[in-house]
PDB file of N, CA and C in Angstrom:
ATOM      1  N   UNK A   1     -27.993   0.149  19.552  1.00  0.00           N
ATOM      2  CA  UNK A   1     -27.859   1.584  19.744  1.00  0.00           C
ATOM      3  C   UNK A   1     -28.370   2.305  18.497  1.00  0.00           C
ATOM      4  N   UNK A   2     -29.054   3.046  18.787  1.00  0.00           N
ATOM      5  CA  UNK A   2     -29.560   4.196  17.757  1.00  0.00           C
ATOM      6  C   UNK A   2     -28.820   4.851  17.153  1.00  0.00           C
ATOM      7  N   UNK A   3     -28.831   5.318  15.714  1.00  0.00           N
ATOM      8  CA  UNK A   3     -27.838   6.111  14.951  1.00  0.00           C
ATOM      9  C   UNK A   3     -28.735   6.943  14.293  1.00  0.00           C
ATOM     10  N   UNK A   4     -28.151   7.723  13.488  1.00  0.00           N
ATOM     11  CA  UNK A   4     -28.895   8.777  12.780  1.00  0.00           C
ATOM     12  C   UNK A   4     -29.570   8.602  11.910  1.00  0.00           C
ATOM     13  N   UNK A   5     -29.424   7.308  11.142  1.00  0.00           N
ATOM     14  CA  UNK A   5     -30.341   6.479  10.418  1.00  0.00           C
ATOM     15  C   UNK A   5     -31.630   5.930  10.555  1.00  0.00           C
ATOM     16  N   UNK A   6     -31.379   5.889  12.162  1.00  0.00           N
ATOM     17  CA  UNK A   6     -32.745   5.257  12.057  1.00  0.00           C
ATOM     18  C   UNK A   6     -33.350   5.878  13.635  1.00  0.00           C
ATOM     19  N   UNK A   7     -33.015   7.412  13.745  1.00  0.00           N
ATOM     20  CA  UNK A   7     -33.061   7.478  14.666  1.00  0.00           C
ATOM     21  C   UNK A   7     -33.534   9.034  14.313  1.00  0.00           C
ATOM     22  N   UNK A   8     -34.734   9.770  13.930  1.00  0.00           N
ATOM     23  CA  UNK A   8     -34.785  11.262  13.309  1.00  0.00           C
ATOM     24  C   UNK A   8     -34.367  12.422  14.262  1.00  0.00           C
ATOM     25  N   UNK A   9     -34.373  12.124  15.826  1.00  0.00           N
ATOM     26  CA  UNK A   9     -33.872  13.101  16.469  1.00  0.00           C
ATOM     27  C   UNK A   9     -32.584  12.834  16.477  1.00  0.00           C
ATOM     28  N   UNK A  10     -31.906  12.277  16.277  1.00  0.00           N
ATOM     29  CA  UNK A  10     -30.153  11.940  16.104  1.00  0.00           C
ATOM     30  C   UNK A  10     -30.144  12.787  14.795  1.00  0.00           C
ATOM     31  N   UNK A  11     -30.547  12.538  13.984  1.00  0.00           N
ATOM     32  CA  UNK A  11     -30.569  13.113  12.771  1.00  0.00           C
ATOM     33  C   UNK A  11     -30.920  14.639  12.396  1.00  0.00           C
ATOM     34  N   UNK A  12     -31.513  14.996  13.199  1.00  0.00           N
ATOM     35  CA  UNK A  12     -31.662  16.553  13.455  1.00  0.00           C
ATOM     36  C   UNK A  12     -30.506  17.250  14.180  1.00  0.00           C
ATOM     37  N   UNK A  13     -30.077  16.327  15.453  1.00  0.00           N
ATOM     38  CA  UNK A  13     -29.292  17.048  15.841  1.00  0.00           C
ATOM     39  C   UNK A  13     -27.893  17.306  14.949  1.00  0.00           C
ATOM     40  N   UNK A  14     -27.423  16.028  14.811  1.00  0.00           N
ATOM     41  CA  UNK A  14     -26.182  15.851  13.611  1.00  0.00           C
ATOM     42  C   UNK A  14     -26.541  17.093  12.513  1.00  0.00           C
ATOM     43  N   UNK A  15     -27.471  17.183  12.342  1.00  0.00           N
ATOM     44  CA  UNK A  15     -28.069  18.472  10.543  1.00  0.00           C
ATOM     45  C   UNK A  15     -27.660  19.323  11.185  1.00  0.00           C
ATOM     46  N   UNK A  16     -28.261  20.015  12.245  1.00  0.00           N
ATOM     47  CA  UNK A  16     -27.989  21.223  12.933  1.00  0.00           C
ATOM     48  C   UNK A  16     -26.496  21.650  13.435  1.00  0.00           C
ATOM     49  N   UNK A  17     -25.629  20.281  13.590  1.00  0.00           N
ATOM     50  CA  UNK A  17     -24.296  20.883  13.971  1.00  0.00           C
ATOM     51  C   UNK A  17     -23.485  20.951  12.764  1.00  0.00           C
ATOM     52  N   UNK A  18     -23.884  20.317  11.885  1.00  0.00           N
ATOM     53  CA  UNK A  18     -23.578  20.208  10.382  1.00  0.00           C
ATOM     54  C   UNK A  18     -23.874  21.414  10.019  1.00  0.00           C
ATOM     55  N   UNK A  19     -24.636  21.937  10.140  1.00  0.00           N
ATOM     56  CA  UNK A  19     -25.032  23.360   9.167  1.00  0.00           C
ATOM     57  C   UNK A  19     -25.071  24.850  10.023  1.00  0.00           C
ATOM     58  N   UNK A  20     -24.649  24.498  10.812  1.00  0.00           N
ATOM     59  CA  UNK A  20     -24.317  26.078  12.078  1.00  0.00           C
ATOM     60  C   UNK A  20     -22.586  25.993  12.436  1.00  0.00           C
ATOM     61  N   UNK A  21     -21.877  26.795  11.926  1.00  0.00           N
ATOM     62  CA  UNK A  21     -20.721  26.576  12.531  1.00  0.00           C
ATOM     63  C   UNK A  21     -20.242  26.829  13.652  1.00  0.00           C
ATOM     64  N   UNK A  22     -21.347  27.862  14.600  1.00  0.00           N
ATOM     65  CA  UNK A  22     -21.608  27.470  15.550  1.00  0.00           C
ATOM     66  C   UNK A  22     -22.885  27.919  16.069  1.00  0.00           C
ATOM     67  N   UNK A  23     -22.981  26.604  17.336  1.00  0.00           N
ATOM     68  CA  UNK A  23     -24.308  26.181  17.729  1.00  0.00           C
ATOM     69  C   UNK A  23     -24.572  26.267  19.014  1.00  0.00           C
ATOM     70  N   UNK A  24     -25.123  26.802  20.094  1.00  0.00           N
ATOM     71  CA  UNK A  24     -25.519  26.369  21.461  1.00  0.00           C
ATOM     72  C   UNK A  24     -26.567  26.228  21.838  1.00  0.00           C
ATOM     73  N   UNK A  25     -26.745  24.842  22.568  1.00  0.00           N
ATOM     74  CA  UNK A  25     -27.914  24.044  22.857  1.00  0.00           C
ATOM     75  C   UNK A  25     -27.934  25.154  24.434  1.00  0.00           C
ATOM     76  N   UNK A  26     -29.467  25.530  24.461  1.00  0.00           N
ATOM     77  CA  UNK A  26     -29.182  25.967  25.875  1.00  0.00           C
ATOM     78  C   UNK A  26     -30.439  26.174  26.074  1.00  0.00           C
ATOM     79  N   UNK A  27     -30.590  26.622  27.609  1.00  0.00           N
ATOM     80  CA  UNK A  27     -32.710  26.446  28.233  1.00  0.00           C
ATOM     81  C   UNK A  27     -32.498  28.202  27.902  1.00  0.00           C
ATOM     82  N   UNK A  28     -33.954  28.059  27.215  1.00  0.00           N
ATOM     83  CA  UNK A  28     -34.044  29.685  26.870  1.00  0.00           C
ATOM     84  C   UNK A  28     -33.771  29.835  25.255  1.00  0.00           C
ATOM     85  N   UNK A  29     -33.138  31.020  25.596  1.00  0.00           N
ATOM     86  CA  UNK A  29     -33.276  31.998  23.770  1.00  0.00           C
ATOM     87  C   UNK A  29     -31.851  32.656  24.697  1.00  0.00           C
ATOM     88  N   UNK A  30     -31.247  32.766  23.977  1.00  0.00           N
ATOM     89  CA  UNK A  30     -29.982  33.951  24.417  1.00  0.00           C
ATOM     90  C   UNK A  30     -30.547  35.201  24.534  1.00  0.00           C
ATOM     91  N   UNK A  31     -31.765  36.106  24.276  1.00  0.00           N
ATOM     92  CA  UNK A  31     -32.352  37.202  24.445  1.00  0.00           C
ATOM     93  C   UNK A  31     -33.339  36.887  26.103  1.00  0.00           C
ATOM     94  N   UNK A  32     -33.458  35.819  26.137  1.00  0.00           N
ATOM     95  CA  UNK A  32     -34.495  35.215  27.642  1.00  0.00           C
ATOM     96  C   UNK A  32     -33.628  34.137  27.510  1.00  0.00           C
ATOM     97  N   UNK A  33     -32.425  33.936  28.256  1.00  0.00           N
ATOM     98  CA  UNK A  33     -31.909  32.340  28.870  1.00  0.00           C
ATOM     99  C   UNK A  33     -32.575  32.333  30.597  1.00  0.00           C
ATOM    100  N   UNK A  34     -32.818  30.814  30.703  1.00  0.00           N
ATOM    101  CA  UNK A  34     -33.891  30.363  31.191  1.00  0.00           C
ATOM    102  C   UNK A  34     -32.922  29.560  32.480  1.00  0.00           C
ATOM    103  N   UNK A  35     -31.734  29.928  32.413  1.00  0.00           N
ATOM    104  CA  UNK A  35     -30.956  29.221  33.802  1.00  0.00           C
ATOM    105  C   UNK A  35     -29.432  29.865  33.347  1.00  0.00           C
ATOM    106  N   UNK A  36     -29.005  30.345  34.792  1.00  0.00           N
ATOM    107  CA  UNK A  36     -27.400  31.269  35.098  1.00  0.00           C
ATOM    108  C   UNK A  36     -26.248  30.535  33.666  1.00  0.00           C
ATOM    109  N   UNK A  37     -26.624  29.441  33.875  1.00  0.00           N
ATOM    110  CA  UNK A  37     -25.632  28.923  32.833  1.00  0.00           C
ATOM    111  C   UNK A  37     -25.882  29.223  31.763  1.00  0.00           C
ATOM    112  N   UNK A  38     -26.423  28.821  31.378  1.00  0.00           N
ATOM    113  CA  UNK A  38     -27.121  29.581  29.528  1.00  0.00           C
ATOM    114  C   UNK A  38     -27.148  30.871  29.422  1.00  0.00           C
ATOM    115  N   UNK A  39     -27.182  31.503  30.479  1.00  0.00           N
ATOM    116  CA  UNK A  39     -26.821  33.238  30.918  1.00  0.00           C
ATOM    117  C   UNK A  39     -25.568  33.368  30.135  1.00  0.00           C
ATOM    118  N   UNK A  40     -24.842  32.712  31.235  1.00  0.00           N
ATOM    119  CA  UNK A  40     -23.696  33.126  31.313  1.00  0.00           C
ATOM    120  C   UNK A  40     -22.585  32.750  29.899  1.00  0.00           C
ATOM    121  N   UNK A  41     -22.498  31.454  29.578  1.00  0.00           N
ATOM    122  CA  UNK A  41     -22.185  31.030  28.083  1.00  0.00           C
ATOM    123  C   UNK A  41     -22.747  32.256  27.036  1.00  0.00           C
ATOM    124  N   UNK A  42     -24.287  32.592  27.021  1.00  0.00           N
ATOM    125  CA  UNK A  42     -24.682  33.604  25.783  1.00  0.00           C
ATOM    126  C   UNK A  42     -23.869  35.219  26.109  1.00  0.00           C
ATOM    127  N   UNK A  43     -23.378  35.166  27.575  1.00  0.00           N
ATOM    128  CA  UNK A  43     -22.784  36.957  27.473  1.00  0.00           C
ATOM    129  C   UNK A  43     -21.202  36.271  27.125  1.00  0.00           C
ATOM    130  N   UNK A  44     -20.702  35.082  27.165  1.00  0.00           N
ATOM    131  CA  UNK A  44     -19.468  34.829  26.679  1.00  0.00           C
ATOM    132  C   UNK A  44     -19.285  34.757  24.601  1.00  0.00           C
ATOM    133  N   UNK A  45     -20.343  34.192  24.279  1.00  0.00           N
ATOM    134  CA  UNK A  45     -20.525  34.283  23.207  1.00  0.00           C
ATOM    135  C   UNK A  45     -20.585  35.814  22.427  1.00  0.00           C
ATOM    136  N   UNK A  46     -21.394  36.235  23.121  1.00  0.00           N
ATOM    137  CA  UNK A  46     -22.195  38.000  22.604  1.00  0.00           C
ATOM    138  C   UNK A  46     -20.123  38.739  22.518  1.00  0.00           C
ATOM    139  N   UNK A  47     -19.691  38.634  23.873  1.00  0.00           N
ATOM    140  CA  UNK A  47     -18.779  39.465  23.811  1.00  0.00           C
ATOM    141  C   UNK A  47     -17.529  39.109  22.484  1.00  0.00           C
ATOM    142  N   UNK A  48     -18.117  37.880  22.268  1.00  0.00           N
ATOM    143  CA  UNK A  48     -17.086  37.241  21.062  1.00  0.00           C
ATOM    144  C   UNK A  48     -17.330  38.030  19.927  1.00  0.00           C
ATOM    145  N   UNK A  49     -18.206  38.514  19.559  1.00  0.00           N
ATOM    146  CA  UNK A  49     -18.795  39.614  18.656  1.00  0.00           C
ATOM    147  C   UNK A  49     -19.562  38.809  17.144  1.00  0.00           C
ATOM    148  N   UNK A  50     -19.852  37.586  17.157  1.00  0.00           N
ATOM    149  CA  UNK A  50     -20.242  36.644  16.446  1.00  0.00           C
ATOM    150  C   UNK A  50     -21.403  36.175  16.208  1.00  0.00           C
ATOM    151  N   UNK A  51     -22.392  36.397  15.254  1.00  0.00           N
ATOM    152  CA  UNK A  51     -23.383  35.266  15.739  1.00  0.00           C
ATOM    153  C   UNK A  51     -23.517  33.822  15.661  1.00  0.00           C
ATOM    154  N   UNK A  52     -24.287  33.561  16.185  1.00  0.00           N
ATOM    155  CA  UNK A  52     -24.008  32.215  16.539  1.00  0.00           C
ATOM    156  C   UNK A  52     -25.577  31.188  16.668  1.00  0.00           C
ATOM    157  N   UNK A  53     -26.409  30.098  16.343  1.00  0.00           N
ATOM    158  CA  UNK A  53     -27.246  29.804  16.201  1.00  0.00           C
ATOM    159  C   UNK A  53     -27.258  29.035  17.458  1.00  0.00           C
ATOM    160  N   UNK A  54     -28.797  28.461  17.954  1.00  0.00           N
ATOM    161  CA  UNK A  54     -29.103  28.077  19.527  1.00  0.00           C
ATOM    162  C   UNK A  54     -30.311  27.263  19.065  1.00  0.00           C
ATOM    163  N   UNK A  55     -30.003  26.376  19.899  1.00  0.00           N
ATOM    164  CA  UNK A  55     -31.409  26.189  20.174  1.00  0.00           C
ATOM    165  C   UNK A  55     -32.041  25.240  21.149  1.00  0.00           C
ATOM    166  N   UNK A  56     -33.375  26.162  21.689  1.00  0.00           N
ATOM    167  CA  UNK A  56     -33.914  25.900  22.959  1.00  0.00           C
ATOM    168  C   UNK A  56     -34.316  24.575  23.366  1.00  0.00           C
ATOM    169  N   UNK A  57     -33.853  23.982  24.443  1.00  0.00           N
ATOM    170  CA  UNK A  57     -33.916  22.880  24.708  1.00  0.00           C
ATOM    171  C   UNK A  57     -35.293  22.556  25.710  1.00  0.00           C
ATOM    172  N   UNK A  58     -35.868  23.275  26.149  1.00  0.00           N
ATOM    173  CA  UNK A  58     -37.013  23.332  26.981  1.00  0.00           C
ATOM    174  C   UNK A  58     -37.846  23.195  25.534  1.00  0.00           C
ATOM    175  N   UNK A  59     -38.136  23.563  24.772  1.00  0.00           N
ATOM    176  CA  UNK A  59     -38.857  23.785  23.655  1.00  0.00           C
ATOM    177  C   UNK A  59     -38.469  22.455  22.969  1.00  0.00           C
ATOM    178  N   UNK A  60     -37.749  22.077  22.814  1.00  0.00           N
ATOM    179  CA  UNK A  60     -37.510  20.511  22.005  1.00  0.00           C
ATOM    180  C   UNK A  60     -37.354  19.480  22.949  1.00  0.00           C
ATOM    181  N   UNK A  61     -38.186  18.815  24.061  1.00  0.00           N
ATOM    182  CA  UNK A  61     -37.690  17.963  25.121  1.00  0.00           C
ATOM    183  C   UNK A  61     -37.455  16.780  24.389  1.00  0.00           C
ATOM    184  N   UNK A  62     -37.266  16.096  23.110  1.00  0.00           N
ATOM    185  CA  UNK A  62     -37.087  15.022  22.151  1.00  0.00           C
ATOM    186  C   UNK A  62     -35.382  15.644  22.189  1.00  0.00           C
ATOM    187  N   UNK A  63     -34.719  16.589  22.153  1.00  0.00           N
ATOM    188  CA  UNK A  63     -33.719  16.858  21.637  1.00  0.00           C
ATOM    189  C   UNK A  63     -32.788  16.626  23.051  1.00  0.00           C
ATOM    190  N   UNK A  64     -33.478  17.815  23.773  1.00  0.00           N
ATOM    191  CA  UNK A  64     -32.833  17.597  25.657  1.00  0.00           C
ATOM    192  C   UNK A  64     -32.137  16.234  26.075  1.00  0.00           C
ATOM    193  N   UNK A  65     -33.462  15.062  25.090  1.00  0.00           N
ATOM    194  CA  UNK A  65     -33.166  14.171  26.596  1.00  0.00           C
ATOM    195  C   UNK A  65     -32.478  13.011  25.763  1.00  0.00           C
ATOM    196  N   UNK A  66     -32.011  13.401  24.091  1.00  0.00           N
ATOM    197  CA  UNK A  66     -30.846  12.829  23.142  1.00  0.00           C
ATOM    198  C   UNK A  66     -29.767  13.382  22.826  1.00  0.00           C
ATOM    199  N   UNK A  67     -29.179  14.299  23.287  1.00  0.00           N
ATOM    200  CA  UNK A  67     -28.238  15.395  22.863  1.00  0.00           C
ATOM    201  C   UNK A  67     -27.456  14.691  23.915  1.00  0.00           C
ATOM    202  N   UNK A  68     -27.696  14.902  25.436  1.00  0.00           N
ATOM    203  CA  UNK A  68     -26.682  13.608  26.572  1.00  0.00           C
ATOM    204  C   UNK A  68     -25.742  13.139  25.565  1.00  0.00           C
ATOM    205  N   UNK A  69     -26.283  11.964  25.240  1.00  0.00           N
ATOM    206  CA  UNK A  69     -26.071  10.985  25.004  1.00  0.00           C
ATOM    207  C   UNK A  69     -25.116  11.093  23.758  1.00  0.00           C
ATOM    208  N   UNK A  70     -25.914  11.532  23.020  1.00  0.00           N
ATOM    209  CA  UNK A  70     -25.085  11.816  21.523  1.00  0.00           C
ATOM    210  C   UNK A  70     -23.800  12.296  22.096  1.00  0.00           C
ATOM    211  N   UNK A  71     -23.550  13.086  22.915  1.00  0.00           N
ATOM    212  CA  UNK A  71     -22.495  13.967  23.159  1.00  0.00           C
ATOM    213  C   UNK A  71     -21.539  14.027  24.335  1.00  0.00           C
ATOM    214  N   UNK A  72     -21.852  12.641  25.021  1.00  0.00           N
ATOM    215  CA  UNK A  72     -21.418  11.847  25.669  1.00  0.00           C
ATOM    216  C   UNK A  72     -21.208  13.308  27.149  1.00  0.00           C
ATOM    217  N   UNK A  73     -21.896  14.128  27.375  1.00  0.00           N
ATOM    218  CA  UNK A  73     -21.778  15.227  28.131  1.00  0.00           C
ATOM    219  C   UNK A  73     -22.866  15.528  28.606  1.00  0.00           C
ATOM    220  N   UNK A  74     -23.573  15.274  29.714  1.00  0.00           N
ATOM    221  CA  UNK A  74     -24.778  15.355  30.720  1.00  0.00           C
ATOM    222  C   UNK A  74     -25.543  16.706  30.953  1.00  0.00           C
ATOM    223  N   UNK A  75     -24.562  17.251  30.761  1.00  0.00           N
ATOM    224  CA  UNK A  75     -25.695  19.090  31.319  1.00  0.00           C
ATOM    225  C   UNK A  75     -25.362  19.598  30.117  1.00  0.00           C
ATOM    226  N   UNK A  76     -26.529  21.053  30.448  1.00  0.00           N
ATOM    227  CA  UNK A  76     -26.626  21.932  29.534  1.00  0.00           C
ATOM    228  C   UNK A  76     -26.351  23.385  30.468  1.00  0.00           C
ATOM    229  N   UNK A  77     -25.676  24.632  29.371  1.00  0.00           N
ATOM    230  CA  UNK A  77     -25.235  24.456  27.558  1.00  0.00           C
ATOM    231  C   UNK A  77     -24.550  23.999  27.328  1.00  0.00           C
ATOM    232  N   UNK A  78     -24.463  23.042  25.823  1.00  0.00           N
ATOM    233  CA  UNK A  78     -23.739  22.745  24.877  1.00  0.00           C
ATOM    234  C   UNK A  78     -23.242  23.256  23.565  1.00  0.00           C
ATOM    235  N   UNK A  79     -22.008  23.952  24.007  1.00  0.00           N
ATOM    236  CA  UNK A  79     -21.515  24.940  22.669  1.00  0.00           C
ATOM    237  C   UNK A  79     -20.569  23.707  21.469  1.00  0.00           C
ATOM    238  N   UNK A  80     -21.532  23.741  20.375  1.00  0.00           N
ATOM    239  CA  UNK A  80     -20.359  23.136  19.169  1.00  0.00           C
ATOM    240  C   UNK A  80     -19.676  24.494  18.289  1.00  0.00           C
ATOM    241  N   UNK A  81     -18.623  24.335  18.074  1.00  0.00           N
ATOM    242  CA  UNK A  81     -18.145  24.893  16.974  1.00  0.00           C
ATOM    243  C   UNK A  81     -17.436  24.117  16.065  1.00  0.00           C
ATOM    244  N   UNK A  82     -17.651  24.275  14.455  1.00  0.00           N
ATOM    245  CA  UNK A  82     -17.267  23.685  13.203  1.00  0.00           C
ATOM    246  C   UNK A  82     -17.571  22.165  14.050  1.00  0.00           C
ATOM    247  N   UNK A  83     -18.454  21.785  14.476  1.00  0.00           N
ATOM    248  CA  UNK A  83     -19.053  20.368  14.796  1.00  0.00           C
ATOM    249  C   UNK A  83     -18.293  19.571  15.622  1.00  0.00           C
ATOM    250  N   UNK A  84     -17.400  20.486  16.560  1.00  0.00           N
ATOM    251  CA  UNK A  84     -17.264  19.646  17.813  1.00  0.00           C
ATOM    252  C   UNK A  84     -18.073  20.072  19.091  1.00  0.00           C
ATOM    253  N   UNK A  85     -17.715  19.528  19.952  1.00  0.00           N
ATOM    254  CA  UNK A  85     -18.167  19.774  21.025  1.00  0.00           C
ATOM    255  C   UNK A  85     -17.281  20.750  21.990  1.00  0.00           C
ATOM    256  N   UNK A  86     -17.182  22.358  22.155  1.00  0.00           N
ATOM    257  CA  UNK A  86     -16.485  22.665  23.135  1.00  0.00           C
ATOM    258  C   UNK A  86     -16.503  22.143  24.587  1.00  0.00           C
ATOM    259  N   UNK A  87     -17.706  22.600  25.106  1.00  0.00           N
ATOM    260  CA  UNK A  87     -18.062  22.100  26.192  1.00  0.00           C
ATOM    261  C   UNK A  87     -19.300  23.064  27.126  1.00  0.00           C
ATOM    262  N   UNK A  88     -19.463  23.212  28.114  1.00  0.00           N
ATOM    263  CA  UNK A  88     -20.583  23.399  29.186  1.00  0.00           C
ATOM    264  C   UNK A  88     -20.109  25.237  29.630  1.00  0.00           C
ATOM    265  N   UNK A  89     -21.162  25.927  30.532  1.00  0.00           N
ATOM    266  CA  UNK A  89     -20.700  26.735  30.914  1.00  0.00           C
ATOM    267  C   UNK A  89     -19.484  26.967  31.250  1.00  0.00           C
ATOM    268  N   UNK A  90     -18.881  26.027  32.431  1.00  0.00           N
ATOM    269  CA  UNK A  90     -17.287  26.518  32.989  1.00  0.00           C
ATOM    270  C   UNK A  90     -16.103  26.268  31.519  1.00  0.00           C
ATOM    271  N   UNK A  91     -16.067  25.922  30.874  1.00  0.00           N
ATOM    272  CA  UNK A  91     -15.003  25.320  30.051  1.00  0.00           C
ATOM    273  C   UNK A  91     -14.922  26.534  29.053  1.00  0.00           C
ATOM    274  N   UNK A  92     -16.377  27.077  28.794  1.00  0.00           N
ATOM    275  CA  UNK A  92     -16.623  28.005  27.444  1.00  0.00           C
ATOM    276  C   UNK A  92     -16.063  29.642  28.567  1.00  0.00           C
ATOM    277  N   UNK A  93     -16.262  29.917  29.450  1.00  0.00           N
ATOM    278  CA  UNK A  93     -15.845  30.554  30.611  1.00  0.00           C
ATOM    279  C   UNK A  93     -14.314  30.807  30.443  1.00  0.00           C
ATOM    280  N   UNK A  94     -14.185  29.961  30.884  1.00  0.00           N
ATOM    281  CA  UNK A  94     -12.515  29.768  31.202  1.00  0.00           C
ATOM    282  C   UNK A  94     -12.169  29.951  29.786  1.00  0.00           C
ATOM    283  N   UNK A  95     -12.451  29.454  28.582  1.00  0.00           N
ATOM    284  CA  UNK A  95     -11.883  29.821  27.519  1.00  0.00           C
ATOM    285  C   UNK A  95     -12.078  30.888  27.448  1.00  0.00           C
ATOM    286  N   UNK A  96     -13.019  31.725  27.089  1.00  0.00           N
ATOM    287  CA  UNK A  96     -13.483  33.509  27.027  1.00  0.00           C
ATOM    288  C   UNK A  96     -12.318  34.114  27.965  1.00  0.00           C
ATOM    289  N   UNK A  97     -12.451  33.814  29.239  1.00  0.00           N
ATOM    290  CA  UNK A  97     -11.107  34.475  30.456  1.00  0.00           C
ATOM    291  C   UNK A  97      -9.813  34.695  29.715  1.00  0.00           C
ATOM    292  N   UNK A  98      -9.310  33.134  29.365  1.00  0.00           N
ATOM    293  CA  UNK A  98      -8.049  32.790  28.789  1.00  0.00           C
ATOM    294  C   UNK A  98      -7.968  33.371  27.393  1.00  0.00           C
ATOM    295  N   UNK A  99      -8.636  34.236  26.898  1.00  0.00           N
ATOM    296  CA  UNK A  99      -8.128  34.782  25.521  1.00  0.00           C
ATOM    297  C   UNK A  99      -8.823  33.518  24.830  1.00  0.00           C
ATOM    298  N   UNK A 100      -9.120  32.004  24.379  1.00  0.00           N
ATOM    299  CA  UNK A 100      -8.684  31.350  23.698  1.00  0.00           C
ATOM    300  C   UNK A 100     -10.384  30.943  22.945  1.00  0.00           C
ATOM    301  N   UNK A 101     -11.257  31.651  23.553  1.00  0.00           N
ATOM    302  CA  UNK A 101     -12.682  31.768  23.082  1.00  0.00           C
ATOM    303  C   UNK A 101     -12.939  32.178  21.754  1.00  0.00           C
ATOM    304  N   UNK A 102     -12.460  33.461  22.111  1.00  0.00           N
ATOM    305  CA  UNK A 102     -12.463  34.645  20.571  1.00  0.00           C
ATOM    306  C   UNK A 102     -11.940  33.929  19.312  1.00  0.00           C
ATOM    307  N   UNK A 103     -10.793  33.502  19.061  1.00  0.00           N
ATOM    308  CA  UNK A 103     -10.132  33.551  18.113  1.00  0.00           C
ATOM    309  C   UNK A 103     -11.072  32.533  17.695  1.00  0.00           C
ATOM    310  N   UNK A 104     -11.242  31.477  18.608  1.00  0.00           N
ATOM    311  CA  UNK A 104     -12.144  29.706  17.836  1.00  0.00           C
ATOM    312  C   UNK A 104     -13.456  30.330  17.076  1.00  0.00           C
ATOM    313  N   UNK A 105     -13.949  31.291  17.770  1.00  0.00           N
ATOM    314  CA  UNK A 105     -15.269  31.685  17.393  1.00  0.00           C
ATOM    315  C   UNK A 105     -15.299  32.342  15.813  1.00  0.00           C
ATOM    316  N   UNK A 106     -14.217  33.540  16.194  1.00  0.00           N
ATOM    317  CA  UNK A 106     -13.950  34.295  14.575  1.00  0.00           C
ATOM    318  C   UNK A 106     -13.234  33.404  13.993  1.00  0.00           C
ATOM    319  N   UNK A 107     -12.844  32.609  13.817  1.00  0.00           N
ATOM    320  CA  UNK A 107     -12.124  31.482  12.844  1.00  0.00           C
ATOM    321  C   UNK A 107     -13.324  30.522  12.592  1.00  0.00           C
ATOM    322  N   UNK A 108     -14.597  30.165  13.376  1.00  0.00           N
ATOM    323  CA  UNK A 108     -15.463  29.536  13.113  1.00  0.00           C
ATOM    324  C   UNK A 108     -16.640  30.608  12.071  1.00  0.00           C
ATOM    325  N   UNK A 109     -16.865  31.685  12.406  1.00  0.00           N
ATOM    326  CA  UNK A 109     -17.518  32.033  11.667  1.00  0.00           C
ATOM    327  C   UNK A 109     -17.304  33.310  10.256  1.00  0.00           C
ATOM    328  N   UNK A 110     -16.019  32.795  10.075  1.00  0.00           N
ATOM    329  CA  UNK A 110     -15.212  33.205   8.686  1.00  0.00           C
ATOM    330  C   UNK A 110     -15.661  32.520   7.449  1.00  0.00           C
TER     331      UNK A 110
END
């Protein structure tokens, strides 16, 4: 199995969740998202009042088709904050609904 050592797209991705406290992998740009889900996650994010770093997965297909895997989670978007994995549209959803979005976000980017 591949690791980040010897593996440079493992290694990009790991840098990038390392150095964004938070991150969403998603098809598109949050200004042009490129499928309802990545829509919908970037107006959950926006309303968090935060910014937040992305990046396009149609544009990196080396990243798309290792991020799976790394992250043991099949579809996209993929929201990390402080370098976990929240999760996919419905989960980041339901958190935003439930109050419990906001606070992770402004505590992530404090």
């Amino acid at each position: 199995m591949a690791d980040a050592t010897t593996d440079p797209v493992l290694a990009t991705i790991q840098q990038q969740i390392e150095e964004n406290p938070i991150i969403l992998y998603m098809k598109g740009s949050p200004g042009a998202p490129q499928c309802g889900f990545s829509a919908q996650t970037v107006q959950c994010l926006i309303a968090c009042g935060e910014r937040f770093a992305y990046v396009d997965i149609l544009s990196n297909p080396k990243i798309r088709a290792t991020l799976p895997g790394y992250a043991d989670w099949p579809t996209f978007p993929q929201l990390y904050v402080k370098g976990e994995l929240i999760g996919g549209c419905d989960i980041v959803t339901e958190m935003f609904e439930s109050g419990e979005l906001e606070p992770l976000i402004k505590a992530a980017a404090a």
